[in-house]
C-alpha atoms as a PDB file:
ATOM      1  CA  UNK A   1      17.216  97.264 -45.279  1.00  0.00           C
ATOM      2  CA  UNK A   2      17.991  95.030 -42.520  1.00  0.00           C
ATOM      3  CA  UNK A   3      20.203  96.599 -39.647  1.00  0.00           C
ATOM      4  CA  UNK A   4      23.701  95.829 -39.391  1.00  0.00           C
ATOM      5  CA  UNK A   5      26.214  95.964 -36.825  1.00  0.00           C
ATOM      6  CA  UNK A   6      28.477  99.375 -36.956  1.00  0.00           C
ATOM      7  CA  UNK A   7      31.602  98.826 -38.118  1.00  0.00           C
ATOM      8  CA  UNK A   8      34.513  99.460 -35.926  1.00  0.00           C
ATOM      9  CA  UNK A   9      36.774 101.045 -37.482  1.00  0.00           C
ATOM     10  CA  UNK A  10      38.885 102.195 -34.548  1.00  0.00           C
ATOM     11  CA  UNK A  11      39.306  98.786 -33.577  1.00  0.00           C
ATOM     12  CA  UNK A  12      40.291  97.818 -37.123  1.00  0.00           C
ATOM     13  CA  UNK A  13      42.983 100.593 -36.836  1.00  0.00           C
ATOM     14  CA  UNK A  14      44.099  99.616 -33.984  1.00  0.00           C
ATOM     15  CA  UNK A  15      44.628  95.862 -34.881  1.00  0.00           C
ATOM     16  CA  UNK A  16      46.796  97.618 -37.458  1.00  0.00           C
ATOM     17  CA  UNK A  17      48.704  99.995 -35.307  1.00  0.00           C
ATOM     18  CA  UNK A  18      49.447  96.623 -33.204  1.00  0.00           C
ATOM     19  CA  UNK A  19      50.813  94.273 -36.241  1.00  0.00           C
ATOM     20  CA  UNK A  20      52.828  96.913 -37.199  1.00  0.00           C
ATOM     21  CA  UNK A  21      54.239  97.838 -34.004  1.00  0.00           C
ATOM     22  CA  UNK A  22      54.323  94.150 -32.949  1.00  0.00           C
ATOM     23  CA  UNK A  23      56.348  93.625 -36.100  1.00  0.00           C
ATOM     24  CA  UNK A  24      58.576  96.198 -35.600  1.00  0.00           C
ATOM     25  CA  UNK A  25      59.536  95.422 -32.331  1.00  0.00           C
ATOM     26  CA  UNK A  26      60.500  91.712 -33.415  1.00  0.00           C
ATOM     27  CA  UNK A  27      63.210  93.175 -35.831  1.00  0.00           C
ATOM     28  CA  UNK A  28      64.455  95.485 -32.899  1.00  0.00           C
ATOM     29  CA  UNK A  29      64.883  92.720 -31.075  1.00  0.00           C
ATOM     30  CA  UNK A  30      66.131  90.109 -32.920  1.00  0.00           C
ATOM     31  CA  UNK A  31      67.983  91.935 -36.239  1.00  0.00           C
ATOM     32  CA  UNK A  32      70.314  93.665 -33.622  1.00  0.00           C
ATOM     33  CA  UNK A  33      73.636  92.101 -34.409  1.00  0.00           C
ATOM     34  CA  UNK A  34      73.406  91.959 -38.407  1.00  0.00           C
ATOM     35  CA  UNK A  35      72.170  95.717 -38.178  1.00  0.00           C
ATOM     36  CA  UNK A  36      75.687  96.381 -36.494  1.00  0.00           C
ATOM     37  CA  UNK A  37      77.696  94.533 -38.835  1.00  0.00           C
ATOM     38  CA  UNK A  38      75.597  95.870 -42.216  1.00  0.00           C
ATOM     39  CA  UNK A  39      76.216  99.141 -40.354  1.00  0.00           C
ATOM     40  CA  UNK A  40      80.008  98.521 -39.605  1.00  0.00           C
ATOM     41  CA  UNK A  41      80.346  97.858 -43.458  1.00  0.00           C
ATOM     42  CA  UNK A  42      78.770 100.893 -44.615  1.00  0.00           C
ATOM     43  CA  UNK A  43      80.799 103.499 -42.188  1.00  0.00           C
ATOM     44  CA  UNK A  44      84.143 101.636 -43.705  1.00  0.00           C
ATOM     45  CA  UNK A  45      82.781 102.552 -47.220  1.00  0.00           C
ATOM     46  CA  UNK A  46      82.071 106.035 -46.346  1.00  0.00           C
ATOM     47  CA  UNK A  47      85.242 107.000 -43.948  1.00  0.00           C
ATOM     48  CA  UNK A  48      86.817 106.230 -47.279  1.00  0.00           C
ATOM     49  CA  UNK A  49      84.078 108.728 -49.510  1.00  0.00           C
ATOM     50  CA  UNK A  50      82.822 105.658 -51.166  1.00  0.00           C
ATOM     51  CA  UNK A  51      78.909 105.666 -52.532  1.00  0.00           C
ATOM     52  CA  UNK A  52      76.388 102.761 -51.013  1.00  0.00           C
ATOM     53  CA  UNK A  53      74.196 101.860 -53.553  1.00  0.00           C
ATOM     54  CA  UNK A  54      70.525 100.849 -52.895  1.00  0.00           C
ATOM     55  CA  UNK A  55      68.284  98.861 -55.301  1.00  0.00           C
ATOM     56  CA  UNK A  56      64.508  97.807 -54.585  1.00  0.00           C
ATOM     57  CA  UNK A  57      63.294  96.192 -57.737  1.00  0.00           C
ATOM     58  CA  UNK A  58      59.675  95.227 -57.728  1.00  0.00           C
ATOM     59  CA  UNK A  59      56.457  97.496 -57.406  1.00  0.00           C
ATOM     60  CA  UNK A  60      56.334  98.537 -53.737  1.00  0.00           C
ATOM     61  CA  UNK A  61      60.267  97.758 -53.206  1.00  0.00           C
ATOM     62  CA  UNK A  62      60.933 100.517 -54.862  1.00  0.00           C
ATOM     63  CA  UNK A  63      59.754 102.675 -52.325  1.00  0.00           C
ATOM     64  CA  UNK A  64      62.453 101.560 -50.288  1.00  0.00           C
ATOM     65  CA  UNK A  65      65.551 102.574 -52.047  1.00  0.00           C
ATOM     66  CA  UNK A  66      63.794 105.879 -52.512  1.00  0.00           C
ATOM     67  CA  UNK A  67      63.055 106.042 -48.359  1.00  0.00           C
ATOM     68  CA  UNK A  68      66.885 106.602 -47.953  1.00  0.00           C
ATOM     69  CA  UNK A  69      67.796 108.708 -50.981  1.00  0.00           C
ATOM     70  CA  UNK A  70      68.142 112.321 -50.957  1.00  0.00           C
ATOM     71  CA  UNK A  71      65.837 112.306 -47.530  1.00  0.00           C
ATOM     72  CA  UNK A  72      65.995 115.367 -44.705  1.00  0.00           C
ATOM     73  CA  UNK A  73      67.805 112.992 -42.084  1.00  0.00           C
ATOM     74  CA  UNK A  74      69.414 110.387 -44.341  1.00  0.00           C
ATOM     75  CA  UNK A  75      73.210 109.482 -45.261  1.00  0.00           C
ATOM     76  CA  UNK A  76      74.255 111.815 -48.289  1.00  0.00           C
ATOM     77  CA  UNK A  77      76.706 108.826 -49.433  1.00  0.00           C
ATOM     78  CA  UNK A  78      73.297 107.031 -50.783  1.00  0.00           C
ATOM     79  CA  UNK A  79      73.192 106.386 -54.624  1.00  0.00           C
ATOM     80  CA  UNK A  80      69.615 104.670 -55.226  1.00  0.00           C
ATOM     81  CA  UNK A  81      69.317 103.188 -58.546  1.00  0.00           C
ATOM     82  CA  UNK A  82      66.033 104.199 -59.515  1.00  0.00           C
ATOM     83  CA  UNK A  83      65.597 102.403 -62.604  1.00  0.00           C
ATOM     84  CA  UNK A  84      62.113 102.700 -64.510  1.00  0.00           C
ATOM     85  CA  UNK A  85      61.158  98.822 -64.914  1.00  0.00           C
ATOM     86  CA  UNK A  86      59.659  98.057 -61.947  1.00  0.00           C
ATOM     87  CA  UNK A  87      58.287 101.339 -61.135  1.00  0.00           C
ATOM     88  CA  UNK A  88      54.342 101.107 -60.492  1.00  0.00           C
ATOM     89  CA  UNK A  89      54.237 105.027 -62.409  1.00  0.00           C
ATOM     90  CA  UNK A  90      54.931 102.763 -65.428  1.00  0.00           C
ATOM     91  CA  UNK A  91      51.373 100.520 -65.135  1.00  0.00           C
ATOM     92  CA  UNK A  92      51.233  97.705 -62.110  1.00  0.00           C
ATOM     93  CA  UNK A  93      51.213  94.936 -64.598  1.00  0.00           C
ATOM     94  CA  UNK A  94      54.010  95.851 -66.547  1.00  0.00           C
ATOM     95  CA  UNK A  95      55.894  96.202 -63.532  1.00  0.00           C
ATOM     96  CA  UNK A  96      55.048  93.160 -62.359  1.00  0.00           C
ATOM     97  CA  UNK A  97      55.917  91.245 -65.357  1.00  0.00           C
ATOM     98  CA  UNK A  98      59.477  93.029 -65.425  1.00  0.00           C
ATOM     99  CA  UNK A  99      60.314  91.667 -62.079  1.00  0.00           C
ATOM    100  CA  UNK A 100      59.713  88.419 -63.294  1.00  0.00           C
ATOM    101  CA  UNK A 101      61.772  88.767 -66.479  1.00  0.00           C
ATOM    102  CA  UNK A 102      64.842  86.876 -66.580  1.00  0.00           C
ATOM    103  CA  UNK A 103      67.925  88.950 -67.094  1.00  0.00           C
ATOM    104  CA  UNK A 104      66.522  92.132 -66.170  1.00  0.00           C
ATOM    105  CA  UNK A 105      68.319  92.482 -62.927  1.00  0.00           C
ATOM    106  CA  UNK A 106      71.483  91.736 -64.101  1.00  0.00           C
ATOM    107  CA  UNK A 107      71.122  94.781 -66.962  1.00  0.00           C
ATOM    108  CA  UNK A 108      70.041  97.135 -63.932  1.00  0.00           C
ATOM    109  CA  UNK A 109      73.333  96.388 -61.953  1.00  0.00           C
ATOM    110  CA  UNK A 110      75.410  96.366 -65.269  1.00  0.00           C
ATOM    111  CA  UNK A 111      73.986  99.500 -66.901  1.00  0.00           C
ATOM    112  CA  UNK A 112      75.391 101.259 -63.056  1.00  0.00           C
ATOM    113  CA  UNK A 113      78.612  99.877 -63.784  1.00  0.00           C
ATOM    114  CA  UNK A 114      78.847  98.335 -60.446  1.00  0.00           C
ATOM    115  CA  UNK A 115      81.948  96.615 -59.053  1.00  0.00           C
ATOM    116  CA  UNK A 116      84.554  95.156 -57.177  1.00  0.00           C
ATOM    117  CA  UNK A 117      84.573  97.604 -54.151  1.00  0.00           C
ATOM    118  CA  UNK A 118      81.014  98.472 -54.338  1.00  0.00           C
ATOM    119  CA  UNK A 119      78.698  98.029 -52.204  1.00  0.00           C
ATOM    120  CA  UNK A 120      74.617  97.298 -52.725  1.00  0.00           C
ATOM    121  CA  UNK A 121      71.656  96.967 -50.748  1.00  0.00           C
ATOM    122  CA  UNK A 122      69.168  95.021 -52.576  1.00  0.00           C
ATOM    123  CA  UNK A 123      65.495  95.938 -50.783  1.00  0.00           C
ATOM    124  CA  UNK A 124      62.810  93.006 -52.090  1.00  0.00           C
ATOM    125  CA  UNK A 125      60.024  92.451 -49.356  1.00  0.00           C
ATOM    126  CA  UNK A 126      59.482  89.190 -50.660  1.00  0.00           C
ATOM    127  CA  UNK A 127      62.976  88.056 -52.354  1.00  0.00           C
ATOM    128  CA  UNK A 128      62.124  85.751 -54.810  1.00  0.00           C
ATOM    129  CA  UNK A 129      61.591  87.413 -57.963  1.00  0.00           C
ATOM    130  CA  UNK A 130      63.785  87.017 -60.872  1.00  0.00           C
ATOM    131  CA  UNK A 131      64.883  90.707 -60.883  1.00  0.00           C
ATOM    132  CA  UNK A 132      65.997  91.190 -57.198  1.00  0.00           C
ATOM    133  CA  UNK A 133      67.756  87.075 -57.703  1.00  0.00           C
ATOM    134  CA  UNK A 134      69.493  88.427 -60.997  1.00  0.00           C
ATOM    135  CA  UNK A 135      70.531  91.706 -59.341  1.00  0.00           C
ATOM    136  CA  UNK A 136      72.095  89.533 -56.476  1.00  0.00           C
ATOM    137  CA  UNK A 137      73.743  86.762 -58.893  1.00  0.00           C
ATOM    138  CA  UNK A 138      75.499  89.743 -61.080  1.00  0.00           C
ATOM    139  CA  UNK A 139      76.388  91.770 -58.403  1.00  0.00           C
ATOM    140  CA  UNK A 140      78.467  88.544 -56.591  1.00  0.00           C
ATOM    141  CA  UNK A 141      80.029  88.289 -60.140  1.00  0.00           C
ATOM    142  CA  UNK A 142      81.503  91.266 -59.973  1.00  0.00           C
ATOM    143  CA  UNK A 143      82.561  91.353 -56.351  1.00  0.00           C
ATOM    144  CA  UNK A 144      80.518  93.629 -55.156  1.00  0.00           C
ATOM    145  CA  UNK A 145      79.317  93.190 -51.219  1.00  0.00           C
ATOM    146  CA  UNK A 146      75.537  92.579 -50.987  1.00  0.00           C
ATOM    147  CA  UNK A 147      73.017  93.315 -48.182  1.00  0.00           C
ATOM    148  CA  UNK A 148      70.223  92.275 -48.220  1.00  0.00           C
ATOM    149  CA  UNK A 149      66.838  93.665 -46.963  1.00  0.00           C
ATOM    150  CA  UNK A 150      63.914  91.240 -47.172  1.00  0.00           C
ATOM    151  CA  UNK A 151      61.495  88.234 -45.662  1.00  0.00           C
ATOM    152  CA  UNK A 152      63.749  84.670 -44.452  1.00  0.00           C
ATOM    153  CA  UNK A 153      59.791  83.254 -43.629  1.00  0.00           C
ATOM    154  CA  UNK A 154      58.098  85.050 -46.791  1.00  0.00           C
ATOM    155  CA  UNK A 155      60.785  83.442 -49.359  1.00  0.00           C
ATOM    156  CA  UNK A 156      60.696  80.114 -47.859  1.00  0.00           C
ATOM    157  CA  UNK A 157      57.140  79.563 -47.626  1.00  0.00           C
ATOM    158  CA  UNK A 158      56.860  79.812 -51.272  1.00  0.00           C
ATOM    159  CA  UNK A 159      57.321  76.836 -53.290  1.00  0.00           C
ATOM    160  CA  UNK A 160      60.112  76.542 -55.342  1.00  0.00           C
ATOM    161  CA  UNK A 161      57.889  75.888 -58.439  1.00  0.00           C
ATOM    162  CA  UNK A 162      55.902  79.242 -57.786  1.00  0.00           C
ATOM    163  CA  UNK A 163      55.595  81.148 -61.032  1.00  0.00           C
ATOM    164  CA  UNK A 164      56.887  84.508 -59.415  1.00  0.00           C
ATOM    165  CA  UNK A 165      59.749  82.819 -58.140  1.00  0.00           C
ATOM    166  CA  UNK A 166      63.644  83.028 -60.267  1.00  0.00           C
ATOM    167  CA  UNK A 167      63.684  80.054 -62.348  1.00  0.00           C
ATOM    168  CA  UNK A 168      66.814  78.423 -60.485  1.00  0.00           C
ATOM    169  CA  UNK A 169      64.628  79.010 -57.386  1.00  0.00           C
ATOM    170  CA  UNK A 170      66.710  80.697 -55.585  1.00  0.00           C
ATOM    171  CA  UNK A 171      65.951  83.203 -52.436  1.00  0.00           C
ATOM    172  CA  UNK A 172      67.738  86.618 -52.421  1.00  0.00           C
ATOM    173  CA  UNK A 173      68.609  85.952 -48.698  1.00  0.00           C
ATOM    174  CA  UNK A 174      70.892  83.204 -49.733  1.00  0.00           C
ATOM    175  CA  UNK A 175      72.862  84.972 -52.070  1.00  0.00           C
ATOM    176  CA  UNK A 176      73.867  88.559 -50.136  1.00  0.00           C
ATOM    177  CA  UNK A 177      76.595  88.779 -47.542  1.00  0.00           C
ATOM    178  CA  UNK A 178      74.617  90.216 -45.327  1.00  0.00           C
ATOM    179  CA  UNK A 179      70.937  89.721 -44.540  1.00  0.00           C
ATOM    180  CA  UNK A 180      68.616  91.987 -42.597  1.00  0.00           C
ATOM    181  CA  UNK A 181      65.399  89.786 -41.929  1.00  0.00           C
ATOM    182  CA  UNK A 182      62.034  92.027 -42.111  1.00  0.00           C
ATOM    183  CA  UNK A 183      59.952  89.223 -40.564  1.00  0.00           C
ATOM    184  CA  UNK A 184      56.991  89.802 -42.716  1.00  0.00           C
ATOM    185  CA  UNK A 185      54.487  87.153 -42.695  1.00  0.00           C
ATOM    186  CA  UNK A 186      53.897  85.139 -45.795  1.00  0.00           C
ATOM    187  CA  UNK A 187      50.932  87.408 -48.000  1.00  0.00           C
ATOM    188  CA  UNK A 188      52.310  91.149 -46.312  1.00  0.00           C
ATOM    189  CA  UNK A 189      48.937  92.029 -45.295  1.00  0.00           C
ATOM    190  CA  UNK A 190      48.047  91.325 -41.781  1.00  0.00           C
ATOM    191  CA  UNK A 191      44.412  92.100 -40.645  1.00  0.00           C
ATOM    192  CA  UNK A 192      41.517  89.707 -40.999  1.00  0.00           C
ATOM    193  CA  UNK A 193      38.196  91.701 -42.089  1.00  0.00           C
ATOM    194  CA  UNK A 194      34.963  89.776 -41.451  1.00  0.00           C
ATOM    195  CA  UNK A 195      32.926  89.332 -44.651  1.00  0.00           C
ATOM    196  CA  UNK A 196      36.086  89.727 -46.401  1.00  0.00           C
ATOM    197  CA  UNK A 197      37.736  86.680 -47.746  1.00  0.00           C
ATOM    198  CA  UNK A 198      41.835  88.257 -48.419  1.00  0.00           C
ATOM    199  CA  UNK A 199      43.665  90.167 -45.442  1.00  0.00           C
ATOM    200  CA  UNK A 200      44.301  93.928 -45.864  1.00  0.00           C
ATOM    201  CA  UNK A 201      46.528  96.303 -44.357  1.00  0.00           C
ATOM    202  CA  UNK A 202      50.618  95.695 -45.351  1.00  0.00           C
ATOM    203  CA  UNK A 203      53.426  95.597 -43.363  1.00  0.00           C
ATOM    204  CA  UNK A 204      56.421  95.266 -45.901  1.00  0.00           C
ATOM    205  CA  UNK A 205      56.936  99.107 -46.343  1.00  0.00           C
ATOM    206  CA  UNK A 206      56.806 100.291 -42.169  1.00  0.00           C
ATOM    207  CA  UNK A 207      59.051  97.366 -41.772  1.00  0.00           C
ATOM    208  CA  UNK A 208      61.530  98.078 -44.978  1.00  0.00           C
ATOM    209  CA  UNK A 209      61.441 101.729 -43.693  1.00  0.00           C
ATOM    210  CA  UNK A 210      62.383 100.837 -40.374  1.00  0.00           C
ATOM    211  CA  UNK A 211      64.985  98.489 -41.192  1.00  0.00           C
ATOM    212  CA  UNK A 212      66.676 100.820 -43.653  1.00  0.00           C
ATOM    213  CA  UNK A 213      66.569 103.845 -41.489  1.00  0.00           C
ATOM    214  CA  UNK A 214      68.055 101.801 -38.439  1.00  0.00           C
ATOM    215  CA  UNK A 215      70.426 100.922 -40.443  1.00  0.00           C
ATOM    216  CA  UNK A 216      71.479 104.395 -41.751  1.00  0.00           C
ATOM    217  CA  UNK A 217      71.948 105.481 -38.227  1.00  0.00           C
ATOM    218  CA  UNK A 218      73.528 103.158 -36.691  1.00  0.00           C
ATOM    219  CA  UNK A 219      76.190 103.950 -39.414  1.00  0.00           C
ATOM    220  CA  UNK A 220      76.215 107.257 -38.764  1.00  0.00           C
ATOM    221  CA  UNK A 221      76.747 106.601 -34.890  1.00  0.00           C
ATOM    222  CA  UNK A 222      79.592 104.319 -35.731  1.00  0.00           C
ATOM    223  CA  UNK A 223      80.929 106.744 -37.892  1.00  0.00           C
ATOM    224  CA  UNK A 224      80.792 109.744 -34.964  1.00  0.00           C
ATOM    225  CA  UNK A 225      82.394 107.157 -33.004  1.00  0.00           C
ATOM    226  CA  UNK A 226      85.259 106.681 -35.227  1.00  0.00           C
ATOM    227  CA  UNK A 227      85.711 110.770 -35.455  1.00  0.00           C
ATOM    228  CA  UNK A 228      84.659 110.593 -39.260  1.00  0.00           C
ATOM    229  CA  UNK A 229      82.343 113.112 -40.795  1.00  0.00           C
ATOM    230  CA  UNK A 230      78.856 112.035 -41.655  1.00  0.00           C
ATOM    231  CA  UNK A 231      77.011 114.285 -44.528  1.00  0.00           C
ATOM    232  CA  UNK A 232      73.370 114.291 -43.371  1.00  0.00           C
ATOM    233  CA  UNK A 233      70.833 115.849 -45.666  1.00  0.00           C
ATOM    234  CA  UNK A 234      68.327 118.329 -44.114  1.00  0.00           C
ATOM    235  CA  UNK A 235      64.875 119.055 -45.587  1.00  0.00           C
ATOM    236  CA  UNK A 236      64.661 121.947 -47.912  1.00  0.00           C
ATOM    237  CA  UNK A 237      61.359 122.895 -46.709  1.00  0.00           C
ATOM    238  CA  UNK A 238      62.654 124.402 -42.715  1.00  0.00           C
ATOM    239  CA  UNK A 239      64.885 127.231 -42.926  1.00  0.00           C
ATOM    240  CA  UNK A 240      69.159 126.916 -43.295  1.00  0.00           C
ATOM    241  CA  UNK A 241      68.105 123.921 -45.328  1.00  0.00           C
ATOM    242  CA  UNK A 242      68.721 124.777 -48.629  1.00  0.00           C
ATOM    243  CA  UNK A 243      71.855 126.959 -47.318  1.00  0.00           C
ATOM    244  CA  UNK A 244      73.618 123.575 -45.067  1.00  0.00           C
ATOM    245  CA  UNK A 245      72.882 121.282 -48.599  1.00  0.00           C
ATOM    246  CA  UNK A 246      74.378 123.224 -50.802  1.00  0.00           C
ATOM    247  CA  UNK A 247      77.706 122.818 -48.835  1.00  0.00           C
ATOM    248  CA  UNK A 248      77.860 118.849 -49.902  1.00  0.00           C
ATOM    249  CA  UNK A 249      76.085 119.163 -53.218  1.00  0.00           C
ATOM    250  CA  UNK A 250      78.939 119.673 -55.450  1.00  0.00           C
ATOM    251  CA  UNK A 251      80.934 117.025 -53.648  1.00  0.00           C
ATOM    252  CA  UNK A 252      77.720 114.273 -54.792  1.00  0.00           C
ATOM    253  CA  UNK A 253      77.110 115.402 -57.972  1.00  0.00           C
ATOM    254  CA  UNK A 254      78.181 113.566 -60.738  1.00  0.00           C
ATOM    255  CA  UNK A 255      78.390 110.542 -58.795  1.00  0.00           C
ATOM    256  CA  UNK A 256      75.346 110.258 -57.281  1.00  0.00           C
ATOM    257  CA  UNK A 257      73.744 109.112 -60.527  1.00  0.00           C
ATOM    258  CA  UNK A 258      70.235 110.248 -59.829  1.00  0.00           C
ATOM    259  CA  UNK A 259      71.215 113.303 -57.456  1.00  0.00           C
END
């Protein structure tokens, strides 16, 4: 066998840790102001008891609405919808063909019986799919405020024409009231291998996760601010847990859908 330089797979992990934290530290800097006025929104719709709904269709966008429900540290006025389409427990291809089924979306936000009042984050790392564009188009029907949590660059460098893309065309950034920009690079993935043709190593979910729990407390600080009480769920698994949950849970049940 002919010798071969060792791989260096510090190094590799390290380019990583860098993209990540490079990425990261371009959405601290420049997603500042529409963090504070996403977060200004959501503290009005709690100091008034009122649910913020969080939707992440598409395979991996799921895991964002699920970062910020029901999670030791996060807002206890989250309702995710955690509806089965897109979910990758389902089969990857079958979730990728429901994000790309017209209509789809727009059943998701009616079968939660959103409205006028309501208010939804819509997480798509990409936001160009037919589900997360349908979600966005319904929910504006029904007057409900939109935020939305997703990639200015990635959506516009894909064509127009792209298969994957909402037949109108559309990005979800254009059609939310507000926008928090994730900055992820067109593709996600972020690390050139040698010998290996496709990047590896994704971004979308540290940067999601970081957006999203920014956001959460920066409404809870605004909310402190204002004197208002903020519900904050702590883990089950440390002791008092259990015991300082059970305090809000029969104030969330019922209309928490998947509490």
């Amino acid at each position: 066998m002919p010798e071969t330089d060792a791989i260096d797979a510090d190094a590799l992990c390290a380019d990583y840790f860098a993209a990540t934290q490079a990425l990261m530290r371009r959405v601290l800097e420049e997603e500042r102001a529409p963090l504070d006025q996403a977060a200004s929104k959501l503290a009005d719709q709690i100091a008034v008891d009122r649910l913020i709904h969080i939707y992440g269709p598409g395979g991996h966008s799921n895991l964002a609405s699920q970062e910020v429900f029901f999670r030791a540290g996060g807002l206890m006025h989250i309702s995710a919808i955690l509806d089965e389409g897109t979910l990758l427990s389902n089969g990857a291809l079958r979730s990728m063909a429901v994000e790309r089924t017209p209509g789809y979306g727009k059943l998701v936000i009616e079968d939660n019986r959103l409205a006028s009042g309501d208010i939804l984050i819509i997480a798509n790392a990409y936001g160009i799919n037919t589900a997360c564009v349908d979600a966005a188009l319904e929910a504006r029907s029904r007057g409900v405020k939109t935020i939305a949590v997703t990639s200015v660059d990635h959506a516009d460098a894909v064509p127009k024409s792209h298969y994957a893309r909402h037949p109108s065309g559309s990005n979800l950034y254009e059609l939310c009231d507000y926008v928090l920009d994730s900055k992820v690079k067109p593709g996600d993935a972020a690390i050139q291998i040698d010998g290996i043709e496709p990047k590896m190593g994704s971004t979308s979910t540290f940067a999601n996760a970081f957006l999203l729990n920014s956001l959460m407390m920066t409404t809870a600080a605004v909310l402190a601010e204002r004197g208002v009480e903020v519900p904050v769920w702590r883990s089950g698994n440390v002791p008092g847990g259990d015991e300082w949950n059970n305090l809000f849970i029969e104030r969330f049940k019922g209309r928490v859908r998947w509490l």
